[in-house]
Protein backbone atom coordinates (compact mmCIF):
# COMPACT_ATOMS: atom_id res chain seq x y z
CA UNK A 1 -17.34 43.23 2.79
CA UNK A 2 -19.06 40.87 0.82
CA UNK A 3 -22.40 42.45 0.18
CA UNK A 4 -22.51 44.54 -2.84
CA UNK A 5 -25.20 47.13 -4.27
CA UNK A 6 -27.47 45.56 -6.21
CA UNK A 7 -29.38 48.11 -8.43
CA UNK A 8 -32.36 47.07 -8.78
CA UNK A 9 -35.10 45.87 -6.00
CA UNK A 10 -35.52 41.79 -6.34
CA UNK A 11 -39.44 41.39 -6.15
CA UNK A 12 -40.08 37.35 -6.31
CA UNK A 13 -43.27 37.75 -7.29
CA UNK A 14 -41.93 38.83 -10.73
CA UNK A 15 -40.49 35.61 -11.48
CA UNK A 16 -42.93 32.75 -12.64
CA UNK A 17 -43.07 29.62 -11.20
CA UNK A 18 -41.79 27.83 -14.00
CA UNK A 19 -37.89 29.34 -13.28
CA UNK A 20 -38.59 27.38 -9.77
CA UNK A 21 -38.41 23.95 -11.56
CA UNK A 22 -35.64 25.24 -14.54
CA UNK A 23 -33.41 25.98 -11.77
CA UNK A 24 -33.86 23.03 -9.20
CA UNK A 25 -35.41 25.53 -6.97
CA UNK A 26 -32.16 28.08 -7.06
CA UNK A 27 -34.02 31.98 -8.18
CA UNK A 28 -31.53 33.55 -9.76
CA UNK A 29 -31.20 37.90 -8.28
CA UNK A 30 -31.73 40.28 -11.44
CA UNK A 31 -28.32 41.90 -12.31
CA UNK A 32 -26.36 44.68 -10.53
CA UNK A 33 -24.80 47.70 -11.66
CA UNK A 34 -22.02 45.71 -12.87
CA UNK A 35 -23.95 43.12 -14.35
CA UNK A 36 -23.47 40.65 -11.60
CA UNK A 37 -25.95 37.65 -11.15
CA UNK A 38 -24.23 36.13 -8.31
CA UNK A 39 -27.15 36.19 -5.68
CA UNK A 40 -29.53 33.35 -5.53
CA UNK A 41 -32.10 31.74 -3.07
CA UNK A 42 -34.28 29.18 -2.35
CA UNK A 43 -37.78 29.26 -0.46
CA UNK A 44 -38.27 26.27 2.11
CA UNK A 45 -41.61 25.03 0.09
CA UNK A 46 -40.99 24.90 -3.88
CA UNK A 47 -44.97 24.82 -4.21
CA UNK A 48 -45.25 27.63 -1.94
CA UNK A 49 -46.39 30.97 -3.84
CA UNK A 50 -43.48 33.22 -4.17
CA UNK A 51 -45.46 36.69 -4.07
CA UNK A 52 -44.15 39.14 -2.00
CA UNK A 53 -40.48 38.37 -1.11
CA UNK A 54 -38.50 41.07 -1.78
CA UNK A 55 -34.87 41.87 -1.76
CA UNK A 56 -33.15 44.88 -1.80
CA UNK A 57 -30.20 47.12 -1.66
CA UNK A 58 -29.41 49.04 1.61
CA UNK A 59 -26.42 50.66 2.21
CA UNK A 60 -23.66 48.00 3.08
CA UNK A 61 -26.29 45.57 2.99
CA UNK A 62 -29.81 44.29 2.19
CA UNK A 63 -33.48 44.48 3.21
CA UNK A 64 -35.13 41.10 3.29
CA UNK A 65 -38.70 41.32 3.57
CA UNK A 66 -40.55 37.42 3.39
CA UNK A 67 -43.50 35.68 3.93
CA UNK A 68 -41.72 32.04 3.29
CA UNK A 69 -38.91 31.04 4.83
CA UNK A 70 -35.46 31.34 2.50
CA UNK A 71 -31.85 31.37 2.01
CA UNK A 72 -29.96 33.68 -0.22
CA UNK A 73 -26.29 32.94 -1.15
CA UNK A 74 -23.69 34.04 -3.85
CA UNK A 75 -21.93 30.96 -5.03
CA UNK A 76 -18.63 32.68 -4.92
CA UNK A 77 -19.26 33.26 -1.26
CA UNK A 78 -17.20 29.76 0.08
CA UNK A 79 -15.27 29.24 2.66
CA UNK A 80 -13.09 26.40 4.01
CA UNK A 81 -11.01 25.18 7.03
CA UNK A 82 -10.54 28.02 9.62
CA UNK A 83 -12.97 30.64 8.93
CA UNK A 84 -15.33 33.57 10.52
CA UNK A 85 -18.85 34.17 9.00
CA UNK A 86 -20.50 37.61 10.36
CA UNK A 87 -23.42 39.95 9.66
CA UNK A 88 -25.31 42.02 11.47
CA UNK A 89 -29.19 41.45 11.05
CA UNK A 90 -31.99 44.21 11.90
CA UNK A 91 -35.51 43.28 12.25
CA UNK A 92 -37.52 46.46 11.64
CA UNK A 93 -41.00 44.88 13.19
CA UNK A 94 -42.17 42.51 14.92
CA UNK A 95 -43.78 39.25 13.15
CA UNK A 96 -47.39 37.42 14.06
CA UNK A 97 -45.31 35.25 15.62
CA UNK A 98 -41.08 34.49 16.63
CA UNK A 99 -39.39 34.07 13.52
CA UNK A 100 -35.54 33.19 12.79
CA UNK A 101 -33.13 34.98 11.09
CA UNK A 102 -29.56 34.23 10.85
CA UNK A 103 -26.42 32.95 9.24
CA UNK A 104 -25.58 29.62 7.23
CA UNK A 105 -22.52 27.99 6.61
CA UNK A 106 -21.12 24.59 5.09
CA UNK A 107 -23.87 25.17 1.81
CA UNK A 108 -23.47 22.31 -0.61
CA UNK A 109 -25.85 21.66 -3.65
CA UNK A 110 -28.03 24.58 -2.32
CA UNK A 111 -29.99 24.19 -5.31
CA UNK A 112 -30.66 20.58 -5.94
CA UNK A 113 -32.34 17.81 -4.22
CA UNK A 114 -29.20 17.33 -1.71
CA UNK A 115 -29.39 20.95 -0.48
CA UNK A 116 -27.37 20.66 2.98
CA UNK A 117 -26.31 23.50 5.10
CA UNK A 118 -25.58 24.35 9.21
CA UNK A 119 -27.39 27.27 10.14
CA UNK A 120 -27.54 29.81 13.26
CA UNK A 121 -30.62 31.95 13.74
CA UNK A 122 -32.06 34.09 16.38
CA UNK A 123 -35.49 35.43 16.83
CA UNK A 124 -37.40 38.33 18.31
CA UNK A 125 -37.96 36.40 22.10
CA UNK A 126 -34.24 36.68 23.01
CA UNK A 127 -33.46 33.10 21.73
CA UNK A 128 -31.04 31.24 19.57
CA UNK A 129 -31.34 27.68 16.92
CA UNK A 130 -28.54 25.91 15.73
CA UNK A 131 -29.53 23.54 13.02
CA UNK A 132 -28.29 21.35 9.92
CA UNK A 133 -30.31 20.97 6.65
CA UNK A 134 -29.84 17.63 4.41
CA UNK A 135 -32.23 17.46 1.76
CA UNK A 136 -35.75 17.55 3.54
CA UNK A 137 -34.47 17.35 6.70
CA UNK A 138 -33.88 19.26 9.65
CA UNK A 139 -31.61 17.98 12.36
CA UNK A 140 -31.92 19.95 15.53
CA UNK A 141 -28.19 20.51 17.25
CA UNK A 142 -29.02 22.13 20.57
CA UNK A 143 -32.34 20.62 21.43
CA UNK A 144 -34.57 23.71 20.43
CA UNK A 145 -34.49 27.49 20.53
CA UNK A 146 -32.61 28.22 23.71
CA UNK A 147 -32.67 31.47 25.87
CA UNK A 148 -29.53 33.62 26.11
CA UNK A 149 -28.99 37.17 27.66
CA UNK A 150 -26.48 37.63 24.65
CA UNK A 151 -29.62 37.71 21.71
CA UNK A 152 -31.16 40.65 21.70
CA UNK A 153 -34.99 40.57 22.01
CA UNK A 154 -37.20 42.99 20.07
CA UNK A 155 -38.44 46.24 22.09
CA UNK A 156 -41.68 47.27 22.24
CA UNK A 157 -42.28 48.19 18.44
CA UNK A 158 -40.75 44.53 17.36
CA UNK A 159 -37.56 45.36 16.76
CA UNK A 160 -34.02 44.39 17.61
CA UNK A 161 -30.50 44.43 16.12
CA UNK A 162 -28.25 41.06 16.22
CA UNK A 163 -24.70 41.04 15.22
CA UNK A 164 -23.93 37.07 14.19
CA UNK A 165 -20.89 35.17 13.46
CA UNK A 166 -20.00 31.33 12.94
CA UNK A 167 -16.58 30.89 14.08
CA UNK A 168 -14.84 27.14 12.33
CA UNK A 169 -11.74 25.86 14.14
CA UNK A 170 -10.16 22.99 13.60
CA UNK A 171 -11.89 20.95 16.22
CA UNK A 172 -15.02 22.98 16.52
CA UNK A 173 -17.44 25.62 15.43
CA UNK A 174 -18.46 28.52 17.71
CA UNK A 175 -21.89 30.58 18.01
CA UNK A 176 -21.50 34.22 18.34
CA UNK A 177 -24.26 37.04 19.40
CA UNK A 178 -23.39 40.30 19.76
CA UNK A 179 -19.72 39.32 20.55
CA UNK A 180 -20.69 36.48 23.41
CA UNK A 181 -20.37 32.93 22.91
CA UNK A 182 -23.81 31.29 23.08
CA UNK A 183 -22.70 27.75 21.82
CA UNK A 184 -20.41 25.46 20.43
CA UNK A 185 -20.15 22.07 18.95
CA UNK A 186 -17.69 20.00 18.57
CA UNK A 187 -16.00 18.49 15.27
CA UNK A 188 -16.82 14.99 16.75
CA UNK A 189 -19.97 15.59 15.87
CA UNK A 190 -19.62 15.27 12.40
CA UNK A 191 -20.25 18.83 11.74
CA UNK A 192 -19.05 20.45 8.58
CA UNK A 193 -18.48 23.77 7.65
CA UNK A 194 -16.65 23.85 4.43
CA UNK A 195 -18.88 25.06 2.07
CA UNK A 196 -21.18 28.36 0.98
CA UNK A 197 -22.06 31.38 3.16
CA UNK A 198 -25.21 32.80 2.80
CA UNK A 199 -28.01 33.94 5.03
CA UNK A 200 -31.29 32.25 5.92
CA UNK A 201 -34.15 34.32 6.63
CA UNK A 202 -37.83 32.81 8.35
CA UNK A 203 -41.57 33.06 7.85
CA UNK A 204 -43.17 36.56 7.69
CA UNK A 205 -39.86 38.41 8.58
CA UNK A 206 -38.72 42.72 7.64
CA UNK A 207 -35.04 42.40 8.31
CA UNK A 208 -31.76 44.52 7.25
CA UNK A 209 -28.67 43.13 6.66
CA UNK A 210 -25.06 44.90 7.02
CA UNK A 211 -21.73 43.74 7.34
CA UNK A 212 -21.87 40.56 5.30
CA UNK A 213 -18.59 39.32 5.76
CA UNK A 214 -16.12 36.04 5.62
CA UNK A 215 -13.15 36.30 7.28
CA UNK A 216 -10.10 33.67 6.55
CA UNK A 217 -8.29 32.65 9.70
């Protein structure tokens, strides 16, 4: 399992702006019980304000609450050739809106100006996005958010649990929800996957994480 306790609640809005430009963007987590700063993220919008992202120890996991999109890795948290990248992601109510939440694999300067990452999300409506990230831009995969019977949708009080996973092989990369296949792409494609595992989490989302896992195959 690679989510740890942290010990103490991570409240953006305690950091000044100011550590957003020191660190190319990168937020360092306050320490753990152990002393650990491994955890960092990112918002989406640099100028965006930062108040009221929070992120927090629960159980086997964490609780993500956001107004701005993010990601949140540990750079020890790589992964190369044939690999499995799981967690199992809870959102507790329902946003104004559909809002993403997901997995991301193949991270590479997730800090700097050449941030690049693939990334797997699903959102309250029962769909799924598969997505790359190279500096500013987005490159769509799949052509959209696509339906599937395998995602979860949120009940009636906004929420639903997802269990995720990236899959890498050697000549592709496989989309998992909740155990069912929902896509793949292959290596022709250029895809890469060797990289940082993390987790990106949308606009205006309450989600728990658990089960925050890599697993070398």
């Amino acid at each position: 399992m690679l989510m740890r306790a942290l010990s103490a609640v991570w409240l953006l809005s305690a950091l000044p702006v100011a550590v957003l430009a020191q660190q190319a963007a990168a937020v360092p987590v306050p320490p753990d019980a152990s002393g650990s700063t491994a955890w960092r993220a990112r918002l989406d919008d640099p100028a965006a304000s930062i108040q009221g992202v929070r992120f927090e120890p629960a159980g086997e996991g964490a609780h993500v609450t956001t107004r701005i999109a993010a990601i949140f890795w540990r750079p020890a948290d790589s992964a190369s050739g044939a690999f499995a990248a799981r967690a199992t992601f809870a959102q507790l109510r329902a946003p104004s809106r559909p809002e993403g939440y997901g997995l991301l694999v193949g991270g590479r300067d997730l800090g700097g100006a050449d941030q690049d990452y693939l990334y797997f999300l699903v959102r309250g409506d029962g769909r799924f996005l598969v997505k790359h990230r190279a500096g500013g831009e987005t490159h769509d995969l799949l052509g959209g958010w696509k339906a599937s019977k395998a995602v979860r949708a949120a009940d009636a009080d906004g929420k639903a649990t997802n269990a995720l996973e990236i899959r890498a092989d050697a000549d592709s990369v496989h989309f998992l929800a909740n155990g069912t296949r929902v896509a793949g792409l292959a290596r022709a494609h250029g895809l890469r996957t060797d990289g940082i595992v993390g987790l990106r989490i949308n606009h205006h989302l309450d989600v728990r994480v658990a089960d925050f896992a890599i697993e070398r195959r």
